[in-house]
PDB file of N, CA and C in Angstrom:
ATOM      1  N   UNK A   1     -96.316 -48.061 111.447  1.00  0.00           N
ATOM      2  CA  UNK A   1     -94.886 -48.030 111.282  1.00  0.00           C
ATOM      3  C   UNK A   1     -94.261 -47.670 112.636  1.00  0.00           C
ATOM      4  N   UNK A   2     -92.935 -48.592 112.982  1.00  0.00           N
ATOM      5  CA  UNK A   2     -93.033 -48.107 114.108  1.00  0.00           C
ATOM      6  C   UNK A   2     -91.099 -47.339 113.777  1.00  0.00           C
ATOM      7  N   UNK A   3     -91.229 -46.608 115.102  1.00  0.00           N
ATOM      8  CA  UNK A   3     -89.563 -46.395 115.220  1.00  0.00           C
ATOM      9  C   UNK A   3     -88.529 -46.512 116.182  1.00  0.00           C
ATOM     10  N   UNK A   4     -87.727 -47.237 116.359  1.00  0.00           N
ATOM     11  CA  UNK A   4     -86.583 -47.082 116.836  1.00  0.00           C
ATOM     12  C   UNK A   4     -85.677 -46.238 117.257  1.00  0.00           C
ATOM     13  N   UNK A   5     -85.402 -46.173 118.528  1.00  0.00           N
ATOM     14  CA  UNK A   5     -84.108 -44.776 118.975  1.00  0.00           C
ATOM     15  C   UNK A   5     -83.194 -45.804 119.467  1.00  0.00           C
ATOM     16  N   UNK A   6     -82.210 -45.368 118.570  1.00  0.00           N
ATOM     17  CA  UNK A   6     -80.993 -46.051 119.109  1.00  0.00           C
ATOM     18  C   UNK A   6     -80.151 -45.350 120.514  1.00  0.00           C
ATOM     19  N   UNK A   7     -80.010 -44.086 120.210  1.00  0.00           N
ATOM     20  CA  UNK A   7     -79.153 -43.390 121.084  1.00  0.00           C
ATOM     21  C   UNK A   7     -80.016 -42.760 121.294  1.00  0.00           C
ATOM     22  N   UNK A   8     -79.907 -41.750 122.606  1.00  0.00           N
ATOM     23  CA  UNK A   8     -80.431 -41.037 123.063  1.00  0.00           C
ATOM     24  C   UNK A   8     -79.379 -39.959 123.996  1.00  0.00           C
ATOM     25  N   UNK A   9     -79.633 -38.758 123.572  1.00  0.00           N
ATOM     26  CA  UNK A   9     -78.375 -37.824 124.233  1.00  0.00           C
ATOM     27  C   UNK A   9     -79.206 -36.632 124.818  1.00  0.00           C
ATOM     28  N   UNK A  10     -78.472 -36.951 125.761  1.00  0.00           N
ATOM     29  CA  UNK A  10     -78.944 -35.225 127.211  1.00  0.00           C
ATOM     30  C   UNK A  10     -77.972 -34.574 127.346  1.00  0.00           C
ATOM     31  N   UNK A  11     -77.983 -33.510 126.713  1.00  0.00           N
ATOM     32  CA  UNK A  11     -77.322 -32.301 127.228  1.00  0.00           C
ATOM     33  C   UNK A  11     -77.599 -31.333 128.475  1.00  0.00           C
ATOM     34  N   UNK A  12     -76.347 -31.257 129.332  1.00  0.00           N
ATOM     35  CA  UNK A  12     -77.032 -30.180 130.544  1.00  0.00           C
ATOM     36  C   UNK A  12     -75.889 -29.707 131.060  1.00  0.00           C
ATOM     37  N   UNK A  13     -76.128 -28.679 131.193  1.00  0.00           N
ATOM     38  CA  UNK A  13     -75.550 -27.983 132.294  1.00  0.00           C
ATOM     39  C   UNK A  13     -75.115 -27.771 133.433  1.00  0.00           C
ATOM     40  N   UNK A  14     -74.128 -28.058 134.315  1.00  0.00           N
ATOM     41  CA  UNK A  14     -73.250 -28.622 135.537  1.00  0.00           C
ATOM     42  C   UNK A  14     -73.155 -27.141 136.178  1.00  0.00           C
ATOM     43  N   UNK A  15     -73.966 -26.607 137.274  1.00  0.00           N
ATOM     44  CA  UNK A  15     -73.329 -25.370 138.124  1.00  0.00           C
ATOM     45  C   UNK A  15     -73.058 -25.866 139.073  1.00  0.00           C
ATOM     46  N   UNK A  16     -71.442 -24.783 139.556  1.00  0.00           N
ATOM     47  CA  UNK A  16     -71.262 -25.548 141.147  1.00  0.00           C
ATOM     48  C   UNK A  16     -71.861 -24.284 142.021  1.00  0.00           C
ATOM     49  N   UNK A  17     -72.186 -24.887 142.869  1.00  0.00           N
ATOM     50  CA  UNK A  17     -72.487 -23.847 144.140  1.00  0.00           C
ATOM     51  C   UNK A  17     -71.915 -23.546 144.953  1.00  0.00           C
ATOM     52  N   UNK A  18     -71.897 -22.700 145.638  1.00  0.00           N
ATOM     53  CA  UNK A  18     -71.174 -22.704 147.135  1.00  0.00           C
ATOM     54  C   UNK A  18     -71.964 -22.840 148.149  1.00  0.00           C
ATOM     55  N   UNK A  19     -71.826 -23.017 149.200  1.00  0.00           N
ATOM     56  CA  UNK A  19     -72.454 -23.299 150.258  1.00  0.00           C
ATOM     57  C   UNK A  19     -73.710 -22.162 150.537  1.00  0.00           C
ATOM     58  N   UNK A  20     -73.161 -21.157 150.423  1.00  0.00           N
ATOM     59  CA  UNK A  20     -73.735 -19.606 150.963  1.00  0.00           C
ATOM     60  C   UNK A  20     -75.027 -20.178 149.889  1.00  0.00           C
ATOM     61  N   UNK A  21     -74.915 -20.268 148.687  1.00  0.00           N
ATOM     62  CA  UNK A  21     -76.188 -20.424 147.678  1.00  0.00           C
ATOM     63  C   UNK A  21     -77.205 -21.826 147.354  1.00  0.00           C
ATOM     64  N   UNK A  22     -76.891 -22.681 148.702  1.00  0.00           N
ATOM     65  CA  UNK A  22     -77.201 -24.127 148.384  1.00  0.00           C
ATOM     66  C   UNK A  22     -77.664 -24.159 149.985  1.00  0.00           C
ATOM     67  N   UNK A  23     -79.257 -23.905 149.882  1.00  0.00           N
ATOM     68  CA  UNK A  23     -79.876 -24.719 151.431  1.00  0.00           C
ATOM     69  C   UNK A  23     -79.891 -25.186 151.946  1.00  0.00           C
ATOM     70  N   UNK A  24     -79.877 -25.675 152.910  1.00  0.00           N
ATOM     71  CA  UNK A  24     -80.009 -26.966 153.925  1.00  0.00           C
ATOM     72  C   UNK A  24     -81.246 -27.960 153.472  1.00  0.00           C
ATOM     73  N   UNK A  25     -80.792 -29.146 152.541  1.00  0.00           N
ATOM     74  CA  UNK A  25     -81.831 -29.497 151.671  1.00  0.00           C
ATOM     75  C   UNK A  25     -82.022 -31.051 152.945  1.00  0.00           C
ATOM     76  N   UNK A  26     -83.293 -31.249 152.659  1.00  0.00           N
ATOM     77  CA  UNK A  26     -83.413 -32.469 153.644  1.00  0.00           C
ATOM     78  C   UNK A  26     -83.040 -33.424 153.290  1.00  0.00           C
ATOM     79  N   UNK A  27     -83.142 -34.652 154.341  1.00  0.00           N
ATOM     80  CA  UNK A  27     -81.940 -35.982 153.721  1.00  0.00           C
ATOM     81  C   UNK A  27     -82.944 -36.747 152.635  1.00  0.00           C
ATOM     82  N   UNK A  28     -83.599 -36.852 152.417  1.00  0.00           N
ATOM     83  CA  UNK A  28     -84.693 -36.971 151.090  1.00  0.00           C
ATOM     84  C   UNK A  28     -84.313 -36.634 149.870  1.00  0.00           C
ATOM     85  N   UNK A  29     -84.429 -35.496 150.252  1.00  0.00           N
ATOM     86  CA  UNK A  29     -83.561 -35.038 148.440  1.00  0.00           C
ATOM     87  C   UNK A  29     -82.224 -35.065 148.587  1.00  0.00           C
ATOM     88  N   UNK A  30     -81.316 -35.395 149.968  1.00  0.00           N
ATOM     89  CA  UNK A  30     -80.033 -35.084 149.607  1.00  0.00           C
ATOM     90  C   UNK A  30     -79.101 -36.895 149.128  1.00  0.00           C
ATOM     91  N   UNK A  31     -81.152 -37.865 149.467  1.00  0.00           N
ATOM     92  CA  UNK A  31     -80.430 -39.539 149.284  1.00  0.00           C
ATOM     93  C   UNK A  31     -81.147 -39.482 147.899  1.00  0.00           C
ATOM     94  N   UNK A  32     -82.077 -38.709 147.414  1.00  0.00           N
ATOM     95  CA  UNK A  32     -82.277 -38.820 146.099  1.00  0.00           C
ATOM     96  C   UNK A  32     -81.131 -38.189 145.416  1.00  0.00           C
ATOM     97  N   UNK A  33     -80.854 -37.368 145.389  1.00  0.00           N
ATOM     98  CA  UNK A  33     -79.741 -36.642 144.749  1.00  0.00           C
ATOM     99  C   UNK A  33     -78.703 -37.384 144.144  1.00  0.00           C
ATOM    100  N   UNK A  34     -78.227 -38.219 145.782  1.00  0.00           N
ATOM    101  CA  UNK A  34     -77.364 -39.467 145.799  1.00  0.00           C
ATOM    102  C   UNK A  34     -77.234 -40.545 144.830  1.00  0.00           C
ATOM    103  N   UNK A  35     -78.899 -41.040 144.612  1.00  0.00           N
ATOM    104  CA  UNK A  35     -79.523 -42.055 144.141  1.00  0.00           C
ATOM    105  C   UNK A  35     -79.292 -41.923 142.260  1.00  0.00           C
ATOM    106  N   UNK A  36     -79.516 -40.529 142.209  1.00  0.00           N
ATOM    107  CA  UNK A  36     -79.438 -40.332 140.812  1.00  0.00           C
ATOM    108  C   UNK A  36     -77.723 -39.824 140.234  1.00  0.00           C
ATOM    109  N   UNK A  37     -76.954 -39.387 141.276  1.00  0.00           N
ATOM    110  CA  UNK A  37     -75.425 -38.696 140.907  1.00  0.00           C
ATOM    111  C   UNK A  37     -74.905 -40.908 140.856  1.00  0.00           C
ATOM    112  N   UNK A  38     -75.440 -41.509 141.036  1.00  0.00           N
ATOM    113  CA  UNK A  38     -75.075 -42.831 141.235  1.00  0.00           C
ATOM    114  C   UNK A  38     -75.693 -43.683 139.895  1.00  0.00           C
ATOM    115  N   UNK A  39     -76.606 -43.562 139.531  1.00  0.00           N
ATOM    116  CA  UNK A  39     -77.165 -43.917 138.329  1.00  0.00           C
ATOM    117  C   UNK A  39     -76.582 -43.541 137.529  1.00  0.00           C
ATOM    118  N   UNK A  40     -76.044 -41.579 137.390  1.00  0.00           N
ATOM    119  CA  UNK A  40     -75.568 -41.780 136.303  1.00  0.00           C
ATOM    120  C   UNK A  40     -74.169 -42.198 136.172  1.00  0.00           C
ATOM    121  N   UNK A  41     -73.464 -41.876 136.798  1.00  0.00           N
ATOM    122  CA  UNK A  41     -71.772 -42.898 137.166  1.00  0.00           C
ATOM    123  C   UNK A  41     -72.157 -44.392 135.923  1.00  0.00           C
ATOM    124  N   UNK A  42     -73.377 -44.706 136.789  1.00  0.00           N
ATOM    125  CA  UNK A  42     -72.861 -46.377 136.526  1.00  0.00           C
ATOM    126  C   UNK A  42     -73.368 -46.525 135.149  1.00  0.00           C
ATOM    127  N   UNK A  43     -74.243 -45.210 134.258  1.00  0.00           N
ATOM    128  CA  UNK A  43     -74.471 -45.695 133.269  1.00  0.00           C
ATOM    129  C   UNK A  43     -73.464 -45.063 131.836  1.00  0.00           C
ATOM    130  N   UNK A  44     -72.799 -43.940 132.987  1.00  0.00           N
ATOM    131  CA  UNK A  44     -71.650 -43.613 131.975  1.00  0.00           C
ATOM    132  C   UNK A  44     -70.406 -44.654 131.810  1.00  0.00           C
ATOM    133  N   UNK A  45     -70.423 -45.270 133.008  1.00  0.00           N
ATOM    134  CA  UNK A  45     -69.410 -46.677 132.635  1.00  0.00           C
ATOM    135  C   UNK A  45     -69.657 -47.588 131.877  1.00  0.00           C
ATOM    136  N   UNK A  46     -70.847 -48.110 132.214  1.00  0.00           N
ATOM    137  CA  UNK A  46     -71.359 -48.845 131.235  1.00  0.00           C
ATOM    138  C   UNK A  46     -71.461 -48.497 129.910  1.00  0.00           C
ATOM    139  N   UNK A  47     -71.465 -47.121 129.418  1.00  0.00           N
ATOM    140  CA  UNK A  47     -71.267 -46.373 127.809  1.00  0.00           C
ATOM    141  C   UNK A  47     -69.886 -47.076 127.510  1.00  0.00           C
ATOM    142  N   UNK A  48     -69.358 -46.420 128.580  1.00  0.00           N
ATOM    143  CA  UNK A  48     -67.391 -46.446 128.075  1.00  0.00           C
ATOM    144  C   UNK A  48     -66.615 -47.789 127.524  1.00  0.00           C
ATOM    145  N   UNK A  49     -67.638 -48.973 128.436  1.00  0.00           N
ATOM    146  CA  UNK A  49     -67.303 -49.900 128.481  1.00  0.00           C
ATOM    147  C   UNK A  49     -67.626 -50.814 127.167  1.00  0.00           C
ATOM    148  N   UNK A  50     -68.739 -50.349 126.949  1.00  0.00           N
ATOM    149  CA  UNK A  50     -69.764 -50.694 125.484  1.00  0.00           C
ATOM    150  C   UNK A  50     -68.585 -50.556 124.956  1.00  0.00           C
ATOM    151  N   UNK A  51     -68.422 -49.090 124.408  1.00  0.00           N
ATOM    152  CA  UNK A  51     -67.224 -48.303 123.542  1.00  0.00           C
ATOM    153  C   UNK A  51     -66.142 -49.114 123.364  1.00  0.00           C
ATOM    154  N   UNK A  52     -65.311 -49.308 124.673  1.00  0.00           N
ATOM    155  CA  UNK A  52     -64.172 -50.002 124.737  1.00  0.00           C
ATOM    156  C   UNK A  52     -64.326 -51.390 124.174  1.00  0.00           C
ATOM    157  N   UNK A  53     -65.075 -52.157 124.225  1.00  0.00           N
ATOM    158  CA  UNK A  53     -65.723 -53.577 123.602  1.00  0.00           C
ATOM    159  C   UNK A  53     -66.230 -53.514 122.032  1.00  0.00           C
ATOM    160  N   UNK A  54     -66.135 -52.762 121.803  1.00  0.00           N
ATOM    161  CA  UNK A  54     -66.715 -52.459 120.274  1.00  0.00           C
ATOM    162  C   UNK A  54     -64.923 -52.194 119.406  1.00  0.00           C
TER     163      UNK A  54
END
């Protein structure tokens, strides 16, 4: 038997930092970082957009 997930939901938690508490992170993690604050943008539009079309 198999199953199906339709939706799938992540809950998390957003802290901001300040500078004083946020390292000098290398450009590696600071273009991954990038890579993923960009993924999710485009897949929350793509939700909205679903939404709005429905």
């Amino acid at each position: 038997m198999s199953i199906e997930i339709k939706q799938l939901l992540i809950k998390s938690n957003i802290v901001q930092r300040t500078k004083l508490e946020d390292p000098e992170l290398p450009e590696e993690y600071r273009e991954l970082k990038e890579d993923i604050l960009s993924e999710c943008r485009r897949m929350i539009r793509d939700s909205l957009q679903r939404m709005e079309d429905r």
